[in-house]
PDB file of N, CA and C in Angstrom:
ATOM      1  N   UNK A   1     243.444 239.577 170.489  1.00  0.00           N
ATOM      2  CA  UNK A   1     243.745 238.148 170.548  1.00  0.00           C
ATOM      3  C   UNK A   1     243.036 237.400 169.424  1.00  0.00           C
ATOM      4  N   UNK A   2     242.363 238.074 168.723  1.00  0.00           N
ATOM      5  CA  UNK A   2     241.306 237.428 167.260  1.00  0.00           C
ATOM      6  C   UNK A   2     242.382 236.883 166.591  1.00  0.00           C
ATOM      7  N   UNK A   3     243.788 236.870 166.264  1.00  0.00           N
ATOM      8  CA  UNK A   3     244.371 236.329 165.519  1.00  0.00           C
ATOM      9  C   UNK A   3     245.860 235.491 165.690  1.00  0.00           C
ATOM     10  N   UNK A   4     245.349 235.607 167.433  1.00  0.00           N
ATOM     11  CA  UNK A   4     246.748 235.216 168.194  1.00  0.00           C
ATOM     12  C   UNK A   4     246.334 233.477 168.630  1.00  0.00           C
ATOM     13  N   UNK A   5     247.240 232.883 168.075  1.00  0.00           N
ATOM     14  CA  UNK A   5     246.602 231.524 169.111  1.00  0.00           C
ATOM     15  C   UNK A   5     246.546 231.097 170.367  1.00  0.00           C
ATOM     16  N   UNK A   6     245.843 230.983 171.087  1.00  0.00           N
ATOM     17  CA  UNK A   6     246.077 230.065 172.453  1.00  0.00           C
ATOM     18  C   UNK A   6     246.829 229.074 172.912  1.00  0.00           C
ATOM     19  N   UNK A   7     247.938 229.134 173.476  1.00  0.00           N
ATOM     20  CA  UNK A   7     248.619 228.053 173.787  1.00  0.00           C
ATOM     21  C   UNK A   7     248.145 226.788 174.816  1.00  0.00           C
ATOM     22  N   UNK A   8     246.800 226.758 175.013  1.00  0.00           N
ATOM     23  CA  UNK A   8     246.496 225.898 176.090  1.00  0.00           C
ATOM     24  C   UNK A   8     245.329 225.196 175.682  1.00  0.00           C
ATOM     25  N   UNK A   9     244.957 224.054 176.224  1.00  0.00           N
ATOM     26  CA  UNK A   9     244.108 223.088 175.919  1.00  0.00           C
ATOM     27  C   UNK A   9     242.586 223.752 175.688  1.00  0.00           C
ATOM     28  N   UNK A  10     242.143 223.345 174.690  1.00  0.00           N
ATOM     29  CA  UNK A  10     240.445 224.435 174.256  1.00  0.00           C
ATOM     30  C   UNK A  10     239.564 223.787 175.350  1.00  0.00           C
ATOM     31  N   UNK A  11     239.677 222.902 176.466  1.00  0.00           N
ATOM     32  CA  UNK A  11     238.630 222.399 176.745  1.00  0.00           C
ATOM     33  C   UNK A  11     238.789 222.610 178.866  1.00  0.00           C
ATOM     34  N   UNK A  12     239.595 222.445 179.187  1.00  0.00           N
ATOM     35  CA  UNK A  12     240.255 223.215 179.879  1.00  0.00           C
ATOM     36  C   UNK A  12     241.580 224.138 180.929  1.00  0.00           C
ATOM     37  N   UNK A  13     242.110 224.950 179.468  1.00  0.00           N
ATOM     38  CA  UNK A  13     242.547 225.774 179.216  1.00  0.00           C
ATOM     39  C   UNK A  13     243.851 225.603 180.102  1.00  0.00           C
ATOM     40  N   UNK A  14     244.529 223.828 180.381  1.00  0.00           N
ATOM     41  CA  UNK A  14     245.446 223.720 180.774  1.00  0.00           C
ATOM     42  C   UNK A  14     246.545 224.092 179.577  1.00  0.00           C
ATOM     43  N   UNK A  15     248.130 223.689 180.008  1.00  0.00           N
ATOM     44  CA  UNK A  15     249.405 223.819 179.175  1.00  0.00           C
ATOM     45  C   UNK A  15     250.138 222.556 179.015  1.00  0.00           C
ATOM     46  N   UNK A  16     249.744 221.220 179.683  1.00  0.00           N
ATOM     47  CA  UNK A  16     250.549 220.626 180.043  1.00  0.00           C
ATOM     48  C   UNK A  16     249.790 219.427 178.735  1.00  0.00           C
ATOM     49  N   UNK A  17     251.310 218.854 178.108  1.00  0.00           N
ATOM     50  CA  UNK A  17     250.800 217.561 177.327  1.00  0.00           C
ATOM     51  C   UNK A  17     249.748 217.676 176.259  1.00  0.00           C
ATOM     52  N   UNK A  18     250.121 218.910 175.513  1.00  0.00           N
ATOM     53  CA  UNK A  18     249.303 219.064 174.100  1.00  0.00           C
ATOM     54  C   UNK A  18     249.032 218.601 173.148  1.00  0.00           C
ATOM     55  N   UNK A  19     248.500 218.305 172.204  1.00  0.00           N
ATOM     56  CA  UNK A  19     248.144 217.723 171.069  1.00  0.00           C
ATOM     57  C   UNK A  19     247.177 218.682 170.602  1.00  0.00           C
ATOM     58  N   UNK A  20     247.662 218.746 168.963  1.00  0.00           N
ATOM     59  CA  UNK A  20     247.565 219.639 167.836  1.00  0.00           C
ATOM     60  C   UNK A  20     245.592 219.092 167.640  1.00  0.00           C
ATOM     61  N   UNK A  21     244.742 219.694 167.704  1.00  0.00           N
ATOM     62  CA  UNK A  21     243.203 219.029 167.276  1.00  0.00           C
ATOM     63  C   UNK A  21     243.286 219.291 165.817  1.00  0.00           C
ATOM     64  N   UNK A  22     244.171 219.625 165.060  1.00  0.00           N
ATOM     65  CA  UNK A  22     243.947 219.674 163.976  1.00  0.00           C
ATOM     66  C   UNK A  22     245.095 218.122 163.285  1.00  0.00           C
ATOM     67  N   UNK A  23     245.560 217.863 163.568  1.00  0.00           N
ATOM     68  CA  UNK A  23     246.054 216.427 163.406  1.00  0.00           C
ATOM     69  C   UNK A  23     245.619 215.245 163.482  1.00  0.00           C
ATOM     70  N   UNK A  24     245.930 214.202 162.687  1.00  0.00           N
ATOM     71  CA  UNK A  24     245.587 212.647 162.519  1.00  0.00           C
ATOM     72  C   UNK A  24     246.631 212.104 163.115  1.00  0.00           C
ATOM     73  N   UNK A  25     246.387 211.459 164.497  1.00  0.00           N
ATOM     74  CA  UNK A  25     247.649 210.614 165.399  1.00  0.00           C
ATOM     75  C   UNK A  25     247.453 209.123 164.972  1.00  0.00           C
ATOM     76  N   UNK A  26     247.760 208.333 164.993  1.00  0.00           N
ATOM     77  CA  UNK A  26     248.152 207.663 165.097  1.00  0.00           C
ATOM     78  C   UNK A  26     247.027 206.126 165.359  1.00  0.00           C
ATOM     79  N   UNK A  27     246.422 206.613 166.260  1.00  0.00           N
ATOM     80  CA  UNK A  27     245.492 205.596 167.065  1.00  0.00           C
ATOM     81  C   UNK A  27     244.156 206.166 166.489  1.00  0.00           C
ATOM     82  N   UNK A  28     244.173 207.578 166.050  1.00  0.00           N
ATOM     83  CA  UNK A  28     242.708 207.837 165.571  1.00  0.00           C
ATOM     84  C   UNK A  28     242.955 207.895 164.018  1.00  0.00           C
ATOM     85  N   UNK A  29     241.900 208.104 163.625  1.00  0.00           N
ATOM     86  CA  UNK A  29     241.276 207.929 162.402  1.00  0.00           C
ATOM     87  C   UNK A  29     241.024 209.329 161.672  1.00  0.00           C
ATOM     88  N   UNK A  30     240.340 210.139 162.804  1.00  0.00           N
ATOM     89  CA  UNK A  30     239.802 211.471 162.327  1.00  0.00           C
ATOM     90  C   UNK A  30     240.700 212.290 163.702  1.00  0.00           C
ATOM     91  N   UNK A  31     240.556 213.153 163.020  1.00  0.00           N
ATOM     92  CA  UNK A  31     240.840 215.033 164.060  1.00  0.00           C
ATOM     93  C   UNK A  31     240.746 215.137 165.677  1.00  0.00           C
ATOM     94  N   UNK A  32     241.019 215.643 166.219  1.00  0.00           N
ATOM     95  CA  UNK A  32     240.081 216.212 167.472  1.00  0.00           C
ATOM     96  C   UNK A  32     239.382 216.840 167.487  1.00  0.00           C
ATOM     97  N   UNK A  33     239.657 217.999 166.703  1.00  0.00           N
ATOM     98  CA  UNK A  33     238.427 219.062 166.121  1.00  0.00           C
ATOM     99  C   UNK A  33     237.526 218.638 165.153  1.00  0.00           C
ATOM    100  N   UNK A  34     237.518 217.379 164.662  1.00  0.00           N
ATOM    101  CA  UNK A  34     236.553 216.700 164.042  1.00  0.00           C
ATOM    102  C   UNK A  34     235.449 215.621 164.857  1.00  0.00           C
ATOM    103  N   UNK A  35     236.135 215.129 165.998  1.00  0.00           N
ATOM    104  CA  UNK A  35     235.462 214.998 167.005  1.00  0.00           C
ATOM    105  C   UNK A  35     234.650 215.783 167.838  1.00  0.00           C
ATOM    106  N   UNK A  36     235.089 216.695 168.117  1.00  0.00           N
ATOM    107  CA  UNK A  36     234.243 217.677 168.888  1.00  0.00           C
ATOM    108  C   UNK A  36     233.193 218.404 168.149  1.00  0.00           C
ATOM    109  N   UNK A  37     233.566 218.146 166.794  1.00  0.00           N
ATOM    110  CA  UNK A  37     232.442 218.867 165.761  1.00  0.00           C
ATOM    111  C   UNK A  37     231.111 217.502 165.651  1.00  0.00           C
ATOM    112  N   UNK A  38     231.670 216.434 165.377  1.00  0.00           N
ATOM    113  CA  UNK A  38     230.793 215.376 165.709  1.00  0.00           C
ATOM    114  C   UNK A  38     230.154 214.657 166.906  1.00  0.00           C
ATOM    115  N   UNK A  39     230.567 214.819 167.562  1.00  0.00           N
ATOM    116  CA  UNK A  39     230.258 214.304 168.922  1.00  0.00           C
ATOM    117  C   UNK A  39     228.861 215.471 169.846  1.00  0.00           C
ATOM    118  N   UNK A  40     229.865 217.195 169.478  1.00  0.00           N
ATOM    119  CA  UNK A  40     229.219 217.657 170.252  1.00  0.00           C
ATOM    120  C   UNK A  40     229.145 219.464 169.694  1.00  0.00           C
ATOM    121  N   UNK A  41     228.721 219.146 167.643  1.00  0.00           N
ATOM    122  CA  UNK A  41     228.510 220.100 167.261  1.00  0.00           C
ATOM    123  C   UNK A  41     229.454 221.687 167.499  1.00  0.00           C
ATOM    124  N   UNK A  42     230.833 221.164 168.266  1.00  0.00           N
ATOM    125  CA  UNK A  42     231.521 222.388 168.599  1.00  0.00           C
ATOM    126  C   UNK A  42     232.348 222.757 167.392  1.00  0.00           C
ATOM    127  N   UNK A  43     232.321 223.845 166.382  1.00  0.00           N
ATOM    128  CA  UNK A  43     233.230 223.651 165.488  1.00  0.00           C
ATOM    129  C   UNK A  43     234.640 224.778 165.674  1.00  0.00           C
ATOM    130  N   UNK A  44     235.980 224.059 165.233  1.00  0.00           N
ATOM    131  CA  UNK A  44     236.977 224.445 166.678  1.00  0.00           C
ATOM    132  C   UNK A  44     237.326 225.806 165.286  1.00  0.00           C
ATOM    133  N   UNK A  45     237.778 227.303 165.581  1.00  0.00           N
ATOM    134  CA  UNK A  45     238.417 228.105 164.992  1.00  0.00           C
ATOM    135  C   UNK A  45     239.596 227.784 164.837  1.00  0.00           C
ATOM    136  N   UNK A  46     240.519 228.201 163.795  1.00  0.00           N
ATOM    137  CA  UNK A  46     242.000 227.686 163.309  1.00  0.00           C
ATOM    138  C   UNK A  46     242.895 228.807 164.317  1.00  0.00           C
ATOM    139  N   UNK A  47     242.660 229.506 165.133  1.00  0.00           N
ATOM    140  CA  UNK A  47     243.519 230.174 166.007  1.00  0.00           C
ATOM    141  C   UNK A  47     243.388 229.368 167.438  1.00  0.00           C
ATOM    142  N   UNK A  48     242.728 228.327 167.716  1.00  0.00           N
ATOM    143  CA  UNK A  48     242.635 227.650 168.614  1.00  0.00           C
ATOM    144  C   UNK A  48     242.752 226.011 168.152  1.00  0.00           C
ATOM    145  N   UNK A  49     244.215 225.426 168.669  1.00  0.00           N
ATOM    146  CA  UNK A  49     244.973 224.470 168.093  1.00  0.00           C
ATOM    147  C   UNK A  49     245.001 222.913 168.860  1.00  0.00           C
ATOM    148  N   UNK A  50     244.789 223.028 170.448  1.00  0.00           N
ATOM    149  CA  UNK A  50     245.278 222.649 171.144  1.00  0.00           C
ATOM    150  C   UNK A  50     244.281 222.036 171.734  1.00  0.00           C
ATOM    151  N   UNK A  51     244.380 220.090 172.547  1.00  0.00           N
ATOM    152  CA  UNK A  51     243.544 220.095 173.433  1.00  0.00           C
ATOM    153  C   UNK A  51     244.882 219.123 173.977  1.00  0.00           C
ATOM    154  N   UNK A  52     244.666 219.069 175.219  1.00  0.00           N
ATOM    155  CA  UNK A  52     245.705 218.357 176.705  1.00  0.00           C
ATOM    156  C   UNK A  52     245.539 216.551 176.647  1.00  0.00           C
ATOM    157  N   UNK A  53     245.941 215.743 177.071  1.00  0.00           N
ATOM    158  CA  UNK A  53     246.173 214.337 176.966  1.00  0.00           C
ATOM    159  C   UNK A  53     244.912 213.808 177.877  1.00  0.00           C
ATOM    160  N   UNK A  54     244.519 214.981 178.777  1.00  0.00           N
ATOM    161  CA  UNK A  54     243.454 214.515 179.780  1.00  0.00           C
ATOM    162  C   UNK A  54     241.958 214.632 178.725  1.00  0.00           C
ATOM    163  N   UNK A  55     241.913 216.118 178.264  1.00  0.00           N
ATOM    164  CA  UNK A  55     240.641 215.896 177.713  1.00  0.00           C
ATOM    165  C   UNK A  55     240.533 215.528 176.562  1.00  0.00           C
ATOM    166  N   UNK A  56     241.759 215.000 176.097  1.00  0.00           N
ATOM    167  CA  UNK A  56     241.755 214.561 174.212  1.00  0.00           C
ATOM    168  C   UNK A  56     241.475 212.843 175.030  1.00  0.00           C
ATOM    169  N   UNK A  57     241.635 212.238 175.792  1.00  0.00           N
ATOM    170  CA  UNK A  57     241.372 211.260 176.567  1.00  0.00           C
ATOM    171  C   UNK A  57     239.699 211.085 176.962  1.00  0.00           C
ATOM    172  N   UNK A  58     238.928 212.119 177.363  1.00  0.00           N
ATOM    173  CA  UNK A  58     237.575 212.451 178.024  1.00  0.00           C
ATOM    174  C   UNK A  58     236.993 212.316 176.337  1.00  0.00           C
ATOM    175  N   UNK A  59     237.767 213.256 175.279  1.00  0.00           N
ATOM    176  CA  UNK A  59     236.590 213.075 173.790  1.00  0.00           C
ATOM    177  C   UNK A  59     236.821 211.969 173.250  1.00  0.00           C
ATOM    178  N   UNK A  60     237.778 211.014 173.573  1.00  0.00           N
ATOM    179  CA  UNK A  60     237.946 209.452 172.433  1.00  0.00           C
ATOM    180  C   UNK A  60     236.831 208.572 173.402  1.00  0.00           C
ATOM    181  N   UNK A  61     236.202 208.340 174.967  1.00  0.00           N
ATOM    182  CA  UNK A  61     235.785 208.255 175.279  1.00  0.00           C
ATOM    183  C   UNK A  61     234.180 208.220 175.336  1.00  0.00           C
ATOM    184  N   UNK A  62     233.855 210.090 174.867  1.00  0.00           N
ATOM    185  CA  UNK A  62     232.962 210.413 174.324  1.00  0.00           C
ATOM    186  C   UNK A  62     232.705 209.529 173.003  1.00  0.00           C
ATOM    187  N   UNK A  63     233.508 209.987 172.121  1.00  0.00           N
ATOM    188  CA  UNK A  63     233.041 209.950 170.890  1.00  0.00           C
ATOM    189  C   UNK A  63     232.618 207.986 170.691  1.00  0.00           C
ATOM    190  N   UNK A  64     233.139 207.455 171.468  1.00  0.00           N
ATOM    191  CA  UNK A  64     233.419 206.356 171.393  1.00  0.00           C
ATOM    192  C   UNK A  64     231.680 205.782 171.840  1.00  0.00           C
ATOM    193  N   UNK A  65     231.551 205.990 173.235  1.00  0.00           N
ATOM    194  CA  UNK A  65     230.109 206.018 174.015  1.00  0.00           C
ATOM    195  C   UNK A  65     228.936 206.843 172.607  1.00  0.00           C
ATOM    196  N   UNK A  66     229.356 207.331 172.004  1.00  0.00           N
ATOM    197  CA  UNK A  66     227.960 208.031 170.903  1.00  0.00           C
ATOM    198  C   UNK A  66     228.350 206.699 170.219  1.00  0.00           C
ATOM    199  N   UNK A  67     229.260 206.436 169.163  1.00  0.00           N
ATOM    200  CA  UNK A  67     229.224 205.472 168.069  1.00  0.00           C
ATOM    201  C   UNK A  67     228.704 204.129 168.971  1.00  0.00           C
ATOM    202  N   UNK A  68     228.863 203.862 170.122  1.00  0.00           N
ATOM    203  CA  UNK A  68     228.646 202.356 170.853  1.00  0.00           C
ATOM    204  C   UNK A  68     226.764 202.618 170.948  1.00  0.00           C
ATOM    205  N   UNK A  69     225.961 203.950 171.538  1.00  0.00           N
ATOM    206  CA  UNK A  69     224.625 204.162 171.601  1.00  0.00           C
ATOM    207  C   UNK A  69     224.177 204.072 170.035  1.00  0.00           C
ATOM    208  N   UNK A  70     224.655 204.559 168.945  1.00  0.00           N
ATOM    209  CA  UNK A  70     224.255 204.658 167.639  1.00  0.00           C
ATOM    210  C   UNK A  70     224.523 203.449 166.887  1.00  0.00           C
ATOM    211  N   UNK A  71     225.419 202.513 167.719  1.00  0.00           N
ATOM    212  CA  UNK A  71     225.146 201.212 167.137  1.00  0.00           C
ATOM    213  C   UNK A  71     224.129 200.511 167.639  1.00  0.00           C
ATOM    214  N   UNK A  72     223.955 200.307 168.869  1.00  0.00           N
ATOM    215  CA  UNK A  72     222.975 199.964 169.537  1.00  0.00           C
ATOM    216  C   UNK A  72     221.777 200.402 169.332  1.00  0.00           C
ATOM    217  N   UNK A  73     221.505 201.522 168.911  1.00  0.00           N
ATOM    218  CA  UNK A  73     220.374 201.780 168.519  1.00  0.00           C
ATOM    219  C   UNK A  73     219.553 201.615 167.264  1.00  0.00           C
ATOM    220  N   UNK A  74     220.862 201.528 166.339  1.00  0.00           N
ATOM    221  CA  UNK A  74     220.104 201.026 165.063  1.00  0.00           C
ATOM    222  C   UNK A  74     219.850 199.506 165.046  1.00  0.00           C
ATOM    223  N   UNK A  75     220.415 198.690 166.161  1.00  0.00           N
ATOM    224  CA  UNK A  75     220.354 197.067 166.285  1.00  0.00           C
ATOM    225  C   UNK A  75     219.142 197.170 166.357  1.00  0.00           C
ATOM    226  N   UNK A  76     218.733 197.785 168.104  1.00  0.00           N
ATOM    227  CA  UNK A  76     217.360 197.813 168.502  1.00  0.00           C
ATOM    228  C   UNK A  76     216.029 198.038 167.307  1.00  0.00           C
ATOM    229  N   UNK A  77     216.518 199.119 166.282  1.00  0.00           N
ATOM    230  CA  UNK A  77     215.708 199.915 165.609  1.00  0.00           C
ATOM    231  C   UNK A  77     215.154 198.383 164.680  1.00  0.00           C
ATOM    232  N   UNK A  78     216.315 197.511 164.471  1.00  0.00           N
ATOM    233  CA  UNK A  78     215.906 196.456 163.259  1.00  0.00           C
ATOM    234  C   UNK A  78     215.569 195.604 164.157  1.00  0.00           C
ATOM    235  N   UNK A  79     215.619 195.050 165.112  1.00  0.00           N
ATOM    236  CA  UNK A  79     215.099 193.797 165.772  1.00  0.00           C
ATOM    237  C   UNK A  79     213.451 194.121 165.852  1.00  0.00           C
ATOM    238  N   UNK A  80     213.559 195.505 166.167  1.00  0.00           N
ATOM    239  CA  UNK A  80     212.102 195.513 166.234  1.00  0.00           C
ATOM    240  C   UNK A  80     211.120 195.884 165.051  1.00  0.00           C
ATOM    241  N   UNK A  81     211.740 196.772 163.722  1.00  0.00           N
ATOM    242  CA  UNK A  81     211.054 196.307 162.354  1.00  0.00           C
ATOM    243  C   UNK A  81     211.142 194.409 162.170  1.00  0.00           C
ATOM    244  N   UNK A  82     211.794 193.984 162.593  1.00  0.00           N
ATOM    245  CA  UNK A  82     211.823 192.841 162.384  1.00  0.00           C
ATOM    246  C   UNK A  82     210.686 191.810 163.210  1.00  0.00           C
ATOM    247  N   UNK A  83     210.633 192.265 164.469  1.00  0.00           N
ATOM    248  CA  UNK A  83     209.412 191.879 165.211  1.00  0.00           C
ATOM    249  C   UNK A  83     208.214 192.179 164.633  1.00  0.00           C
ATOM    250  N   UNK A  84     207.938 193.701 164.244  1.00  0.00           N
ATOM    251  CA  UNK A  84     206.591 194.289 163.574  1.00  0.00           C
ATOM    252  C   UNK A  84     206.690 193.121 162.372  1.00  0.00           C
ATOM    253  N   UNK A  85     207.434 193.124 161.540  1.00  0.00           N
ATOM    254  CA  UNK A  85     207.427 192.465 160.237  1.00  0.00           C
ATOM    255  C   UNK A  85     206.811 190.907 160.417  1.00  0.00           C
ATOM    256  N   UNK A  86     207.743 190.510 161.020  1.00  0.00           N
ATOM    257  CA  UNK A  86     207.064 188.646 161.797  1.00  0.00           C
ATOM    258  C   UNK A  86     205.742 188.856 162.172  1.00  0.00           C
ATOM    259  N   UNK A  87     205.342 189.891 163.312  1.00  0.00           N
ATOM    260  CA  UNK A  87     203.777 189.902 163.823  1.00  0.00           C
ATOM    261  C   UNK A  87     203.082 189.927 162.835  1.00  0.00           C
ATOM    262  N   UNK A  88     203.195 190.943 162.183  1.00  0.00           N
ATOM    263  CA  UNK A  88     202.196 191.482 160.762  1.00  0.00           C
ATOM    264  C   UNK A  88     202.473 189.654 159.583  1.00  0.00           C
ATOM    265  N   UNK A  89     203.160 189.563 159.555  1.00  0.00           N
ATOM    266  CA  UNK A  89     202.786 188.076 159.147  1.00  0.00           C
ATOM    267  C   UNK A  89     202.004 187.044 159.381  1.00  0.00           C
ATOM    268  N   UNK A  90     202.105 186.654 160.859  1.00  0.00           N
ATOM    269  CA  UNK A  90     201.510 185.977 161.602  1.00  0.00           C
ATOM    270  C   UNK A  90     200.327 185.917 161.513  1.00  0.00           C
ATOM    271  N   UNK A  91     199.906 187.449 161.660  1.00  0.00           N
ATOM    272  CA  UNK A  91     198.461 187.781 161.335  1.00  0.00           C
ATOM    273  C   UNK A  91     197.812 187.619 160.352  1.00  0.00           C
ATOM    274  N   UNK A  92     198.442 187.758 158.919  1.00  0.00           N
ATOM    275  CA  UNK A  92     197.795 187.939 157.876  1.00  0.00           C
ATOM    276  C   UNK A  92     197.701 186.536 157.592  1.00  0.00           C
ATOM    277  N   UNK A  93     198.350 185.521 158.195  1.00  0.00           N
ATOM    278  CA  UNK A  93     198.432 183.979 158.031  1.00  0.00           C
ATOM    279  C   UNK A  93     196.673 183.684 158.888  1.00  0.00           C
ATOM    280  N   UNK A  94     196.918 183.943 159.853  1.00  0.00           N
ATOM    281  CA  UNK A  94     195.557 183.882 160.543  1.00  0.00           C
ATOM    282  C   UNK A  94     194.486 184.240 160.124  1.00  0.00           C
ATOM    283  N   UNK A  95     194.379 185.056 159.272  1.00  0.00           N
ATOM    284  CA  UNK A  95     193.538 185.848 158.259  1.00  0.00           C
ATOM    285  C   UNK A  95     193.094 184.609 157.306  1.00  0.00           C
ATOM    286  N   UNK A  96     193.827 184.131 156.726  1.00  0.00           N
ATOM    287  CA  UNK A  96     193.668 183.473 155.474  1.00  0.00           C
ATOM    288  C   UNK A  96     193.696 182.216 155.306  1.00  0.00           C
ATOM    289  N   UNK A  97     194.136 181.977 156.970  1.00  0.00           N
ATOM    290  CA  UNK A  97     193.757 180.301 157.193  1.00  0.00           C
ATOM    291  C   UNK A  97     192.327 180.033 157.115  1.00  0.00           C
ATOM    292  N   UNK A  98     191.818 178.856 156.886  1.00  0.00           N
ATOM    293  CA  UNK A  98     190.194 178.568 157.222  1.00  0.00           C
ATOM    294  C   UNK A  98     190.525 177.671 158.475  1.00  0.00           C
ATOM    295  N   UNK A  99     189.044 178.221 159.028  1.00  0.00           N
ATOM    296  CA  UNK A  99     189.017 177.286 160.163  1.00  0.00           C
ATOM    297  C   UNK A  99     188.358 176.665 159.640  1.00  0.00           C
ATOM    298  N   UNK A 100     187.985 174.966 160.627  1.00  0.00           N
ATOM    299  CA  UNK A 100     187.666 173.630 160.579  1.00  0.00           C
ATOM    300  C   UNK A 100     186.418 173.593 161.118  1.00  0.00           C
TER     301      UNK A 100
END
C-alpha cells in the first residue's frame, strides 16, 4: 500500500464528502495539508490526499483558534513591553527630579 492512495479522510478515515488537502478552495488561502503542517507539525505524504467536510471543518477551526492565541499573544507581549517601558521611565524621572 506504500504507493497506493487512500481513499478516505487522513484524519478519520471516513469516505463521505472529500476534499483534496492538497488544494486551494476557495474560502482558504493555504492547503489542508499546509494546515495540518502548521497548526499541528503533521506533514501529510502525497499518497494520502484526502480529508472529509467534518474534519477539514475541525482544522479551519483549529488553525483559526492558533492564529486568534498568536494574535493575542503578541498584543499582550507589547502592552506589557510597553508597561515595563512607561515604569522604567517613571522611575528614571524620579531619579532626576530634585526634591524641595
Amino acid at each position: 500500500m506504500e504507493d497506493e492512495e487512500f481513499l478516505g479522510c487522513i484524519s478519520c478515515m471516513g469516505s463521505n464528502d472529500l476534499y483534496d488537502l492538497f488544494a486551494v478552495y476557495e474560502e482558504n488561502a493555504e492547503t489542508y495539508a499546509s494546515l495540518l503542517e502548521t497548526c499541528f507539525s503533521i506533514k501529510v505524504p502525497n499518497n494520502l490526499r484526502h480529508i472529509c467536510a467534518d474534519c477539514a471543518d475541525q482544522l479551519d477551526k483549529a488553525a483559526a483558534f492558533k492564529d486568534q492565541t498568536e494574535s493575542s499573544m503578541a498584543m499582550l507581549q507589547n502592552v506589557k513591553q510597553t508597561f515595563a517601558a512607561e515604569e522604567l521611565h517613571t522611575r528614571a524621572k524620579l531619579l532626576v527630579t530634585p526634591s524641595v
